[in-house]
Protein backbone atom coordinates (compact mmCIF):
# COMPACT_ATOMS: atom_id res chain seq x y z
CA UNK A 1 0.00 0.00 0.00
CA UNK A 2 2.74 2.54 0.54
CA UNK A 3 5.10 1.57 -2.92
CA UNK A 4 5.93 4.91 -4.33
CA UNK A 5 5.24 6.76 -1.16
CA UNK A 6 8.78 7.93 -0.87
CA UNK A 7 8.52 9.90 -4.30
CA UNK A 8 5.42 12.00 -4.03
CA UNK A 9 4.91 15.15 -3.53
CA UNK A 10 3.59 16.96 -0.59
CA UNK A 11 0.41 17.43 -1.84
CA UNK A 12 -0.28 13.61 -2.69
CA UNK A 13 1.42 12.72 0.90
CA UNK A 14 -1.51 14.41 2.62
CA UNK A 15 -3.75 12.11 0.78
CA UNK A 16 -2.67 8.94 2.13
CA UNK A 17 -3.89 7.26 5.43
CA UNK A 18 -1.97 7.82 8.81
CA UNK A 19 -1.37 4.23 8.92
CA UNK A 20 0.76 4.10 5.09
CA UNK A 21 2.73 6.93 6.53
CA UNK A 22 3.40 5.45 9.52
CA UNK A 23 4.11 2.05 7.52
CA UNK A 24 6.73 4.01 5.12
CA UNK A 25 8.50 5.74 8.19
CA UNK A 26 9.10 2.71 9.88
CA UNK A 27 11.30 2.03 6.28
CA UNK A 28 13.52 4.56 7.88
CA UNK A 29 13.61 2.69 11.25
CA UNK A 30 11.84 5.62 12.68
CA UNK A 31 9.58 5.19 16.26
CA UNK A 32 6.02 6.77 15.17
CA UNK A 33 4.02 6.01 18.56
CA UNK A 34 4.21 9.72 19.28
CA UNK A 35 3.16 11.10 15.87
CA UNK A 36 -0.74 11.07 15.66
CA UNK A 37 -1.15 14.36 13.48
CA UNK A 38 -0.88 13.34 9.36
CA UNK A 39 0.76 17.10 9.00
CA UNK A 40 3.32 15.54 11.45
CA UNK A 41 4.07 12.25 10.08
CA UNK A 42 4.53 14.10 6.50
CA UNK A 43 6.84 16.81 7.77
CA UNK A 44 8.91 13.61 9.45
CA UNK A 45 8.58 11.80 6.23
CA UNK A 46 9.98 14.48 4.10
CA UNK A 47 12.74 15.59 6.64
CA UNK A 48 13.51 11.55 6.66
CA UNK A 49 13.68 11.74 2.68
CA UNK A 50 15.97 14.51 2.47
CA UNK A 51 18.39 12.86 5.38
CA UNK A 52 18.39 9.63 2.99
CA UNK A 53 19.32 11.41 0.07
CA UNK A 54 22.13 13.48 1.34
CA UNK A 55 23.56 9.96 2.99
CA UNK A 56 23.48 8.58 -0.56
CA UNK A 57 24.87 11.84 -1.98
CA UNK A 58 27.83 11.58 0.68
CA UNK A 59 28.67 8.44 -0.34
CA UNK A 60 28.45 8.04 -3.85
CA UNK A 61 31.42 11.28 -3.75
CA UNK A 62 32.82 9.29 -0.83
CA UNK A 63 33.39 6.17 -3.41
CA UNK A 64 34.52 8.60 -6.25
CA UNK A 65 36.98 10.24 -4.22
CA UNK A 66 38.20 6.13 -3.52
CA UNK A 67 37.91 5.68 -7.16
CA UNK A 68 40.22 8.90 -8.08
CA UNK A 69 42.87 7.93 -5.88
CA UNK A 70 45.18 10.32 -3.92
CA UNK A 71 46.11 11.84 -6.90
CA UNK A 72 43.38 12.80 -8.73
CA UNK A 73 43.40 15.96 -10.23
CA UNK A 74 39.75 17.14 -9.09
CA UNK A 75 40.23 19.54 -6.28
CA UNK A 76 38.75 18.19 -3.01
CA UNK A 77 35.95 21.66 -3.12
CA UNK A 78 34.12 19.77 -6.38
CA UNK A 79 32.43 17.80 -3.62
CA UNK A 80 29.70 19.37 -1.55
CA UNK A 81 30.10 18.69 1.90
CA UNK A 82 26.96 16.25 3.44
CA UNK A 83 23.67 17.73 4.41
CA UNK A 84 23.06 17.48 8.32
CA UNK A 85 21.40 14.33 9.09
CA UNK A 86 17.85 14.17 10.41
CA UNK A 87 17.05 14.24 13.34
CA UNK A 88 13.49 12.86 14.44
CA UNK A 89 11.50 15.36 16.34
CA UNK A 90 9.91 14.96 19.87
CA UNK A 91 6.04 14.00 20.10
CA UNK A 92 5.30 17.20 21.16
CA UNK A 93 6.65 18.72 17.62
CA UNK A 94 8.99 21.30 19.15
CA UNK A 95 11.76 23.28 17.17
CA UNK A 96 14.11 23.94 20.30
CA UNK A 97 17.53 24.87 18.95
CA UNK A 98 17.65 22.42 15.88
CA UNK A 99 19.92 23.39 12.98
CA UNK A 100 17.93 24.54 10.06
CA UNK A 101 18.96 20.87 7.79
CA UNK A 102 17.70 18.84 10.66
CA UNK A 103 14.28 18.75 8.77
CA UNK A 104 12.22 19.40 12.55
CA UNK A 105 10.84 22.54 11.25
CA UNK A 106 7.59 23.19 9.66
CA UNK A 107 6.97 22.09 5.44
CA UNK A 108 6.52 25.52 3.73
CA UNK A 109 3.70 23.68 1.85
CA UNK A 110 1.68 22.84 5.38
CA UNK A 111 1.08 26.07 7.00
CA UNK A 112 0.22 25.43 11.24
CA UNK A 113 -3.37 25.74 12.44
CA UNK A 114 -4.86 28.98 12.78
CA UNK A 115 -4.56 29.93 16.83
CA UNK A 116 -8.30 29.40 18.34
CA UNK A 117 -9.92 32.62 19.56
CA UNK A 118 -12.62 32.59 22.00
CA UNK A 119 -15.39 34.35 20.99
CA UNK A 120 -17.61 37.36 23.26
CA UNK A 121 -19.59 35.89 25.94
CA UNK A 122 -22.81 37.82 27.25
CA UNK A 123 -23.23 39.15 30.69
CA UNK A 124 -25.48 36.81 32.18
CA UNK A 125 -24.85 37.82 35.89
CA UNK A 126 -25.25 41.38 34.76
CA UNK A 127 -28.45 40.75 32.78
CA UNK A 128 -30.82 38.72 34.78
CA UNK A 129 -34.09 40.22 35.91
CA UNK A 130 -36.59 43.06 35.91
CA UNK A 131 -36.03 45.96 33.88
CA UNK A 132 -38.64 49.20 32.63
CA UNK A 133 -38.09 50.94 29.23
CA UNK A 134 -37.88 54.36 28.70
CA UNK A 135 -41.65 54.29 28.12
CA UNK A 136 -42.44 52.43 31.48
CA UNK A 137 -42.63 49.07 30.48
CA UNK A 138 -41.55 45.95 32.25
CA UNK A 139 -38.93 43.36 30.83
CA UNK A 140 -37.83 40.26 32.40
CA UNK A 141 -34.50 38.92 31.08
CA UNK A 142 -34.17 35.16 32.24
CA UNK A 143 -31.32 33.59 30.69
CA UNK A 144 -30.57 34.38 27.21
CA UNK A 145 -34.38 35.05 26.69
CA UNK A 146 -36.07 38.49 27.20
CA UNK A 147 -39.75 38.41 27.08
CA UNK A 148 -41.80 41.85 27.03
CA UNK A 149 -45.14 42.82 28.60
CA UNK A 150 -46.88 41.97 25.57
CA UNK A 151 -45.65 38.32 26.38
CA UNK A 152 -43.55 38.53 23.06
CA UNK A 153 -39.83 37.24 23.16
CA UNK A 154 -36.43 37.64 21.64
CA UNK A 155 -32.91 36.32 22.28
CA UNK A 156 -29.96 37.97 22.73
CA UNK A 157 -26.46 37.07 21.49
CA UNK A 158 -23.14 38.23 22.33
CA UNK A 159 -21.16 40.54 20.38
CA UNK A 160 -18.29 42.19 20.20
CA UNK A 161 -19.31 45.98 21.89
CA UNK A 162 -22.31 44.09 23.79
CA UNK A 163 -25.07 42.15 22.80
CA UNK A 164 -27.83 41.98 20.36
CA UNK A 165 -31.14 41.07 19.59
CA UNK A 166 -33.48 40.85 16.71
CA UNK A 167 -37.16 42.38 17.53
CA UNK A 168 -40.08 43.19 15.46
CA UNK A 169 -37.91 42.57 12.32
CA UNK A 170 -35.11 44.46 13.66
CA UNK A 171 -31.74 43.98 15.11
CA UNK A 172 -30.86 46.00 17.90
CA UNK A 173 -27.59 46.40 19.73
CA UNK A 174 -27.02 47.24 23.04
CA UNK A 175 -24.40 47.30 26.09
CA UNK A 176 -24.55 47.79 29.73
CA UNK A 177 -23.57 51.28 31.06
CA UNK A 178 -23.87 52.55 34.43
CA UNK A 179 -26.58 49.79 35.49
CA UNK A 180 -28.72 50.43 32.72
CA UNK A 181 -29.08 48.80 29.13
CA UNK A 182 -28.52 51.71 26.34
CA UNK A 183 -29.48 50.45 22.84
CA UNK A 184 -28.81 51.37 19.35
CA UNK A 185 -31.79 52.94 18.84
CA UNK A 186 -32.25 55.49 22.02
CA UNK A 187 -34.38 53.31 24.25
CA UNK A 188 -32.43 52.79 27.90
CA UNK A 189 -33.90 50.14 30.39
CA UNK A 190 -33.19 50.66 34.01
CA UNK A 191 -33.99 49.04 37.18
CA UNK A 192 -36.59 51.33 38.07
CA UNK A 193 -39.66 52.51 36.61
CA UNK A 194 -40.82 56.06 36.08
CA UNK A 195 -43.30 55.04 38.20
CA UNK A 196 -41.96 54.30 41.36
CA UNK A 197 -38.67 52.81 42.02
CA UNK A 198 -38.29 48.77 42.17
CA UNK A 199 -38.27 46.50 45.40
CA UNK A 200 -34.78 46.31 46.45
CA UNK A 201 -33.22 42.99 45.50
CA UNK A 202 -32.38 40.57 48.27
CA UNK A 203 -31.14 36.73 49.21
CA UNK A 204 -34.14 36.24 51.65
CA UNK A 205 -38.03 35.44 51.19
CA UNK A 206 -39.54 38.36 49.55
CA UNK A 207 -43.06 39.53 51.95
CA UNK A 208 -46.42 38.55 50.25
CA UNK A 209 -48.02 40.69 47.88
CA UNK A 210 -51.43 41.39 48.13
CA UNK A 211 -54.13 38.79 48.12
CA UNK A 212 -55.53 39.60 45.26
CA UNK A 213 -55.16 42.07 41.86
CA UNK A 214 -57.03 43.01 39.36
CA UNK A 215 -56.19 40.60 36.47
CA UNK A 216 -57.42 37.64 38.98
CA UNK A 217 -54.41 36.55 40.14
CA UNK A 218 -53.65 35.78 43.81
CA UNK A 219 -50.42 34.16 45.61
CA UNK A 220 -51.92 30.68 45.83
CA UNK A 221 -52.63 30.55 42.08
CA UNK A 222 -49.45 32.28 41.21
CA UNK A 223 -47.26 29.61 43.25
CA UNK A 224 -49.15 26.90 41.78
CA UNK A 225 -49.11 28.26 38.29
CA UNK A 226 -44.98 28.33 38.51
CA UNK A 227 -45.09 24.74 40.18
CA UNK A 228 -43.28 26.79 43.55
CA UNK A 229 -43.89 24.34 46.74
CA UNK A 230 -42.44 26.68 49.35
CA UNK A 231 -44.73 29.17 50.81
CA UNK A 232 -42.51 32.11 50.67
CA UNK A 233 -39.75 31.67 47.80
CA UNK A 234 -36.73 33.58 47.27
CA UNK A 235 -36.08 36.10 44.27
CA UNK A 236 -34.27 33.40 42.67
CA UNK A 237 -36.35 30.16 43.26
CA UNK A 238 -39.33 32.33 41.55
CA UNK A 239 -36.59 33.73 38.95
CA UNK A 240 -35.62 29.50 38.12
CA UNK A 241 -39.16 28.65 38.25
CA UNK A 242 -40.28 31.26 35.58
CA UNK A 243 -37.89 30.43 33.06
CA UNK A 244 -38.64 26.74 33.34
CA UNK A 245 -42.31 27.54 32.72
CA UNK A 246 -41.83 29.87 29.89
CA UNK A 247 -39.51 27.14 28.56
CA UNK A 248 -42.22 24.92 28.88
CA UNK A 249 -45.64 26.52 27.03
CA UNK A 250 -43.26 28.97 24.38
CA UNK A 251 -45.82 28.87 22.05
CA UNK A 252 -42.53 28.63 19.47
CA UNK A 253 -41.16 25.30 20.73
CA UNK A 254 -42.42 22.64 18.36
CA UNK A 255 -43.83 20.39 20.96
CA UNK A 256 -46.83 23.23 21.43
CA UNK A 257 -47.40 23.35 17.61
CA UNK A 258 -50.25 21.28 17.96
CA UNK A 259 -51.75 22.88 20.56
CA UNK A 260 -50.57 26.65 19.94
CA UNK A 261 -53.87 28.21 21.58
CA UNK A 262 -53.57 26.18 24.91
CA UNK A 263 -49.47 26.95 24.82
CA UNK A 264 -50.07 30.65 24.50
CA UNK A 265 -52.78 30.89 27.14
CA UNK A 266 -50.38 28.77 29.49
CA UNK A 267 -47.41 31.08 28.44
CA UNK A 268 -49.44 34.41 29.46
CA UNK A 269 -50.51 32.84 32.70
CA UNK A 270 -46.73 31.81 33.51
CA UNK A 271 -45.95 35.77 32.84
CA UNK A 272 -48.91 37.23 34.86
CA UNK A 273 -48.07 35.03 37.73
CA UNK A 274 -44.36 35.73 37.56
CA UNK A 275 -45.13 39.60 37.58
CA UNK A 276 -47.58 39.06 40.47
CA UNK A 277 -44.74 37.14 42.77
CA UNK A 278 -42.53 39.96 41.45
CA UNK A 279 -44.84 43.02 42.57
């Protein structure tokens, strides 16, 4: 399988399996446990090659010098000294100090992997929660999902200034500044309304809200309606528990297809009952 492997060129070498390259290295009495990478076991191959060849150049000028005889004419700088032999490189590839001849470095015709770059990653932490437009309006960001008070949704994705977010056929980009969102197109949420500022955040039970509003809703059917068990959940137990039943009855997940009226009824139920715990 690997006859002829010795005189292709680089570009053919790269289409033969691992295991013929290994199988014509170990012609050179090379060890290839450590070479795993077929960029590797080419660049050893051809380094291998070119050792070989200079060992046959040095001798056949070796055996003409013998032939000539001490006093031969041809002056002894007709014969080009030997090539450095090759040296086989470590597993780990490494060019520490090698002569340039020693054949470790990299083929000119196999350029290295491009370095991995981590892309932007979106403030979570930063983002979670209540926020009120410019106009008044509540948001809840939970996750990567930010669902407005017309129980509408969008997602927001990292970028390189911020994040983004595509809404009513738009994109819009936006950053945090000063504990507020700013986006691209003038609208700023903050953490208060105009209305009255928000309930401080806090680690402990938050107090129960009234027994009753106007939309229907009342604590008992509010717990029950975000499957909450304790009597007086945290900010984030009722935070977890929305954004596992908005998860749930998204009238866009394709598991509610069939049932999109019941899903969206659910969904708007889920967000009333969130906003009540959250009054």
């Amino acid at each position: 399988a690997t006859e002829g492997l010795c005189n292709m060129p680089v570009e053919r070498l790269l289409q033969q399996s691992v295991a013929d390259l290994r199988a014509e290295l170990s012609k050179f009495g090379l060890d290839t446990a450590g070479l795993v990478e077929k960029e590797e076991l080419v660049r050893v191959l051809l380094a291998a090659r070119t050792a070989q060849e200079a060992e046959e150049e040095a001798a056949a000028s070796a055996s003409a010098s013998a032939q000539a005889g001490p006093n031969s004419s041809s002056p002894s700088s007709s014969v080009p000294p030997p090539k450095t032999p090759y040296k086989q490189p470590s597993p780990g590839g490494g060019g520490g100090g090698g002569d340039a001849g020693a054949g470790t470095g990299p083929h000119p015709h196999i350029p290295p992997p491009p370095p991995r770059k981590e892309g932007p990653k979106l403030p979570k932490a930063e983002l979670q929660g209540r926020w009120f437009r410019s106009s008044g309006a509540a948001i809840l960001i939970a996750g990567e999902v930010v669902t407005f008070s017309n129980g509408e949704t969008a997602t927001l994705e990292a970028t390189a200034t911020g994040f983004s977010m595509v809404f009513a056929g738009r994109t819009h980009h936006g950053k945090l500044s000063k504990g507020s969102i700013v986006w691209s197109d003038g609208d700023v949420w903050g953490r208060t309304s105009r209305s009255g500022p928000q309930r401080p955040k806090g680690g402990g039970a938050r107090p129960p809200p009234p027994a009753s509003n106007n939309s229907g809703m009342n604590r008992e059917k509010a717990l029950q309606c975000l499957e909450i068990s304790t009597p007086n959940p945290t900010d984030d137990d009722i935070r977890k528990a929305y954004k596992k039943a908005a998860l749930r009855w998204h009238p866009d997940r394709r598991q509610n297809h069939s049932k999109a009226d019941e899903a969206k009824e659910k969904f708007q139920e889920v967000r009333a009952a969130f906003e009540y715990l959250q009054g």
